[in-house]
C-alpha atoms as a PDB file:
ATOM      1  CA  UNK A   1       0.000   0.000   0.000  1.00  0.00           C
ATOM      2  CA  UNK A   2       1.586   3.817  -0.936  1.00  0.00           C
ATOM      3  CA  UNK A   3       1.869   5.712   2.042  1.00  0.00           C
ATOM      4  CA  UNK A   4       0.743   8.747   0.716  1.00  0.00           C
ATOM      5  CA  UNK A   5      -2.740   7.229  -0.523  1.00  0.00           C
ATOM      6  CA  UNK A   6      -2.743   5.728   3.397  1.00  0.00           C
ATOM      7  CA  UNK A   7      -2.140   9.574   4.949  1.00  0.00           C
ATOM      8  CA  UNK A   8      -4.690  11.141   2.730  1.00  0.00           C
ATOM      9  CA  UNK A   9      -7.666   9.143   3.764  1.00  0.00           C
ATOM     10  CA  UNK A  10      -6.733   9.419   7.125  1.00  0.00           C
ATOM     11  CA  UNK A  11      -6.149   6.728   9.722  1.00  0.00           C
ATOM     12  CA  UNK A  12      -7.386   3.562   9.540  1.00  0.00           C
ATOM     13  CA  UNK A  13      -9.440   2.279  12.955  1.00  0.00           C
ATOM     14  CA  UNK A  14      -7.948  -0.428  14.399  1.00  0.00           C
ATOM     15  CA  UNK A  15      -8.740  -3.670  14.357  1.00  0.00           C
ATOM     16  CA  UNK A  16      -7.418  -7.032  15.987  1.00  0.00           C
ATOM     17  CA  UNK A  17      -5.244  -7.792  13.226  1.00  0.00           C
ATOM     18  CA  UNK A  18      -2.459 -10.765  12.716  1.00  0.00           C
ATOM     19  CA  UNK A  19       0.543  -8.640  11.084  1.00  0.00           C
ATOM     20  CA  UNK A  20       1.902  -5.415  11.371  1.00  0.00           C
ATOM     21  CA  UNK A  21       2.952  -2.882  14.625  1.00  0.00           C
ATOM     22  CA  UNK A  22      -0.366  -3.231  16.208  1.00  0.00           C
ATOM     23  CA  UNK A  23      -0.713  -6.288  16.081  1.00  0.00           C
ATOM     24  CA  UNK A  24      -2.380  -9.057  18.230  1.00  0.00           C
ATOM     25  CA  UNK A  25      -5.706  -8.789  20.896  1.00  0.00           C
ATOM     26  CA  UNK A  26      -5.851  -5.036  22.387  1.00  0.00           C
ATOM     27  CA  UNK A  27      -5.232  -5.165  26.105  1.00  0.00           C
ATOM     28  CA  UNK A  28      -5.114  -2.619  29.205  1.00  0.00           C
ATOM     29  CA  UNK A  29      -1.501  -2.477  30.082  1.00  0.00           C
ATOM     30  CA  UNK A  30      -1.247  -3.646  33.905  1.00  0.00           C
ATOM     31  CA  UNK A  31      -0.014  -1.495  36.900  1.00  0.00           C
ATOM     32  CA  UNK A  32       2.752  -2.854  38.696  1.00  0.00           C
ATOM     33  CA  UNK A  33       4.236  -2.147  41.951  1.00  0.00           C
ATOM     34  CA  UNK A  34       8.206  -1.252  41.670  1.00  0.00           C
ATOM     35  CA  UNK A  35      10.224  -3.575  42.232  1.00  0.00           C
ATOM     36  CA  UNK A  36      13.026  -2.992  45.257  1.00  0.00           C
ATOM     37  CA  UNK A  37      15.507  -3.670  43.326  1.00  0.00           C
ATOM     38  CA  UNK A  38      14.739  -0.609  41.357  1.00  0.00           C
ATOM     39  CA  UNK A  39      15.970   1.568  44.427  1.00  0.00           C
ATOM     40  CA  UNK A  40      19.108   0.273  44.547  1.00  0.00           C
ATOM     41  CA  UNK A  41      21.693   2.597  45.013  1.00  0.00           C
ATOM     42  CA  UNK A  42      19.810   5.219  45.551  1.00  0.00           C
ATOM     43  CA  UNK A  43      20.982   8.056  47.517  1.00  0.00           C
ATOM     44  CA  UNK A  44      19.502   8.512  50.862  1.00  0.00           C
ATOM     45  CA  UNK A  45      20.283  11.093  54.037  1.00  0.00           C
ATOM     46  CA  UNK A  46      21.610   8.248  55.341  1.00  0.00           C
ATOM     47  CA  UNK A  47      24.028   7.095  52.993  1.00  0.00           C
ATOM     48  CA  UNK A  48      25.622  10.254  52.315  1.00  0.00           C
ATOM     49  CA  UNK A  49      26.315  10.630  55.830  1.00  0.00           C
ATOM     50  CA  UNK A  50      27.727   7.970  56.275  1.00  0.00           C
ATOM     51  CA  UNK A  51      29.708   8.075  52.475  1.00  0.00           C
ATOM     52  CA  UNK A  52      30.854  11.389  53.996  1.00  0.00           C
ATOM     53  CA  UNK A  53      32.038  10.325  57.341  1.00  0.00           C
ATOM     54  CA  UNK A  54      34.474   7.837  55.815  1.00  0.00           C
ATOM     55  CA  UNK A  55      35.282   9.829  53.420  1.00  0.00           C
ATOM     56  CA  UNK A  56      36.784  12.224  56.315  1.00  0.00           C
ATOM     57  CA  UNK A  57      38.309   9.378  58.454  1.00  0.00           C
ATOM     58  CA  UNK A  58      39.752   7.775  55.297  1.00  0.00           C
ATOM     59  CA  UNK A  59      40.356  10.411  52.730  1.00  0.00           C
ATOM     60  CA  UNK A  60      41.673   9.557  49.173  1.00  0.00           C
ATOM     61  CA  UNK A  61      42.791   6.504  47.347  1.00  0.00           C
ATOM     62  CA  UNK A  62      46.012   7.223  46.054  1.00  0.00           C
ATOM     63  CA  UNK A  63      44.879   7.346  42.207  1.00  0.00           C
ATOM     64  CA  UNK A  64      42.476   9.758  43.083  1.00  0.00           C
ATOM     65  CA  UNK A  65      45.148  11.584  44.604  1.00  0.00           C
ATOM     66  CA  UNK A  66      46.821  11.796  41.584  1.00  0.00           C
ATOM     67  CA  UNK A  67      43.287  12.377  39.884  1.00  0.00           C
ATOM     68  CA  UNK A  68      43.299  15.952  41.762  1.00  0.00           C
ATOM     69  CA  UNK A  69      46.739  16.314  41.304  1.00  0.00           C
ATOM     70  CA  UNK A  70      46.365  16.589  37.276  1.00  0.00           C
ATOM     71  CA  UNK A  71      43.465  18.467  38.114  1.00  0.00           C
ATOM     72  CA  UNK A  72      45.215  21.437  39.430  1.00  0.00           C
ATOM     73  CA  UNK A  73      47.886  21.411  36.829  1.00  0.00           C
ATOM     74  CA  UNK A  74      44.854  22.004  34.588  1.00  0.00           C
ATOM     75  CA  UNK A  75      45.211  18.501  32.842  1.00  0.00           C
ATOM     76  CA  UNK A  76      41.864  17.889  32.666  1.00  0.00           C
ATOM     77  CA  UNK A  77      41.907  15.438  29.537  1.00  0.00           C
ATOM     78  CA  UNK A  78      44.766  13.385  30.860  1.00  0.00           C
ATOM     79  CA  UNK A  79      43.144  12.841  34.416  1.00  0.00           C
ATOM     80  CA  UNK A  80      40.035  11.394  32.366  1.00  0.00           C
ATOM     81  CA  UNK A  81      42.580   9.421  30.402  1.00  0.00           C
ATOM     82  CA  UNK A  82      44.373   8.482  33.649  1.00  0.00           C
ATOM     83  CA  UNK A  83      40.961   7.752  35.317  1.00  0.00           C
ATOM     84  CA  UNK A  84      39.281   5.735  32.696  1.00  0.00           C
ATOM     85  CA  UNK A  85      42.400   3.519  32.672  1.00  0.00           C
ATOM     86  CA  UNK A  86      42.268   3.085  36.705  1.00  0.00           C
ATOM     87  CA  UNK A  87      37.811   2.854  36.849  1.00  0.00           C
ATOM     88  CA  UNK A  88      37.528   1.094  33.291  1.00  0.00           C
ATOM     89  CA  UNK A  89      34.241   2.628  32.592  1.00  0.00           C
ATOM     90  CA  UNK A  90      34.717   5.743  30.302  1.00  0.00           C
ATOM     91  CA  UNK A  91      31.293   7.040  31.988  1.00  0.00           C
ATOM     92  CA  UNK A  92      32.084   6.685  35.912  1.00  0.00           C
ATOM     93  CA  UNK A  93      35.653   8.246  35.125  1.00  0.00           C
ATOM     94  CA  UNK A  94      33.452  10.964  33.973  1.00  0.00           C
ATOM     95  CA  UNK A  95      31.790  11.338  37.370  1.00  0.00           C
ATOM     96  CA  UNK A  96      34.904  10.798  39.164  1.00  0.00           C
ATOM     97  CA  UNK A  97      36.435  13.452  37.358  1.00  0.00           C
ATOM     98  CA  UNK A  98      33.636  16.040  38.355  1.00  0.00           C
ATOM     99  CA  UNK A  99      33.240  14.710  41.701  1.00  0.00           C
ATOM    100  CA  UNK A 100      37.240  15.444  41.947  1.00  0.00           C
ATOM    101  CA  UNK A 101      36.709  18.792  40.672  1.00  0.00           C
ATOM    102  CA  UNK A 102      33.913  19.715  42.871  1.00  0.00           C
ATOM    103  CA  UNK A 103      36.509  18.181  45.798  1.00  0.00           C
ATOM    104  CA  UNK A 104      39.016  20.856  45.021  1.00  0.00           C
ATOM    105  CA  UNK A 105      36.485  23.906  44.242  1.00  0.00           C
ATOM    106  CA  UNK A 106      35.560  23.110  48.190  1.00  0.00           C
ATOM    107  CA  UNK A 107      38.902  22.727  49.108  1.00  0.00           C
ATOM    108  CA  UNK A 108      40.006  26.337  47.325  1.00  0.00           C
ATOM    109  CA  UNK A 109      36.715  27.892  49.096  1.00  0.00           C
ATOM    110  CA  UNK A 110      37.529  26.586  52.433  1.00  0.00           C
ATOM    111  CA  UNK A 111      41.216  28.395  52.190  1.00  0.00           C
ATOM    112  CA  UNK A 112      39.860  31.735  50.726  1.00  0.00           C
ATOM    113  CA  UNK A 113      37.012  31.982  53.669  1.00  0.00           C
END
């Protein structure tokens, strides 16, 4: 069938038909109640205070040492390079990288104040 002869007389209704996008008996999609595992990892008041507090009695792997280091020499592209290698995920080197950044914007606050 020519699509343009379909368009011009409009849409079809539709029908239970065999073939095709639509196809198959017309149901009422059912509700369901999300699963838990949906929530994982989800960030609560909780969890960042306690993420935080270790954070303060641990402070910084070593490669994320580094990570801050290139930072401030303004090597941005090689600390994604560097982190990338290190995480393995091109995406959560990403984040690293601006949680890093956001690290030493608090850091350069905290000395100016």
């Amino acid at each position: 069938i020519c699509l343009i002869h379909f368009y011009k007389r409009g849409m079809a209704p539709r029908y239970e038909i065999c073939v095709g996008l639509e196809k198959g008996h017309k149901t009422t999609k059912n509700t369901l109640k999300t699963k838990p595992s949906k929530s994982k990892g989800k960030l609560t008041k909780h969890n960042k205070f306690v993420r935080d507090l270790i954070r303060e009695v641990v402070g910084f792997a070593p490669y994320e040492r580094r990570a801050q280091e290139l930072l401030r020499i303004g090597k941005e592209k090689r600390c994604l390079k560097f982190l990338k290698k290190r995480i393995g995920s091109f995406d959560l080197a990403k984040k690293k990288r601006e949680e890093m950044q956001a690290i030493l914007q608090a850091m350069r606050k905290k000395q100016a104040a």
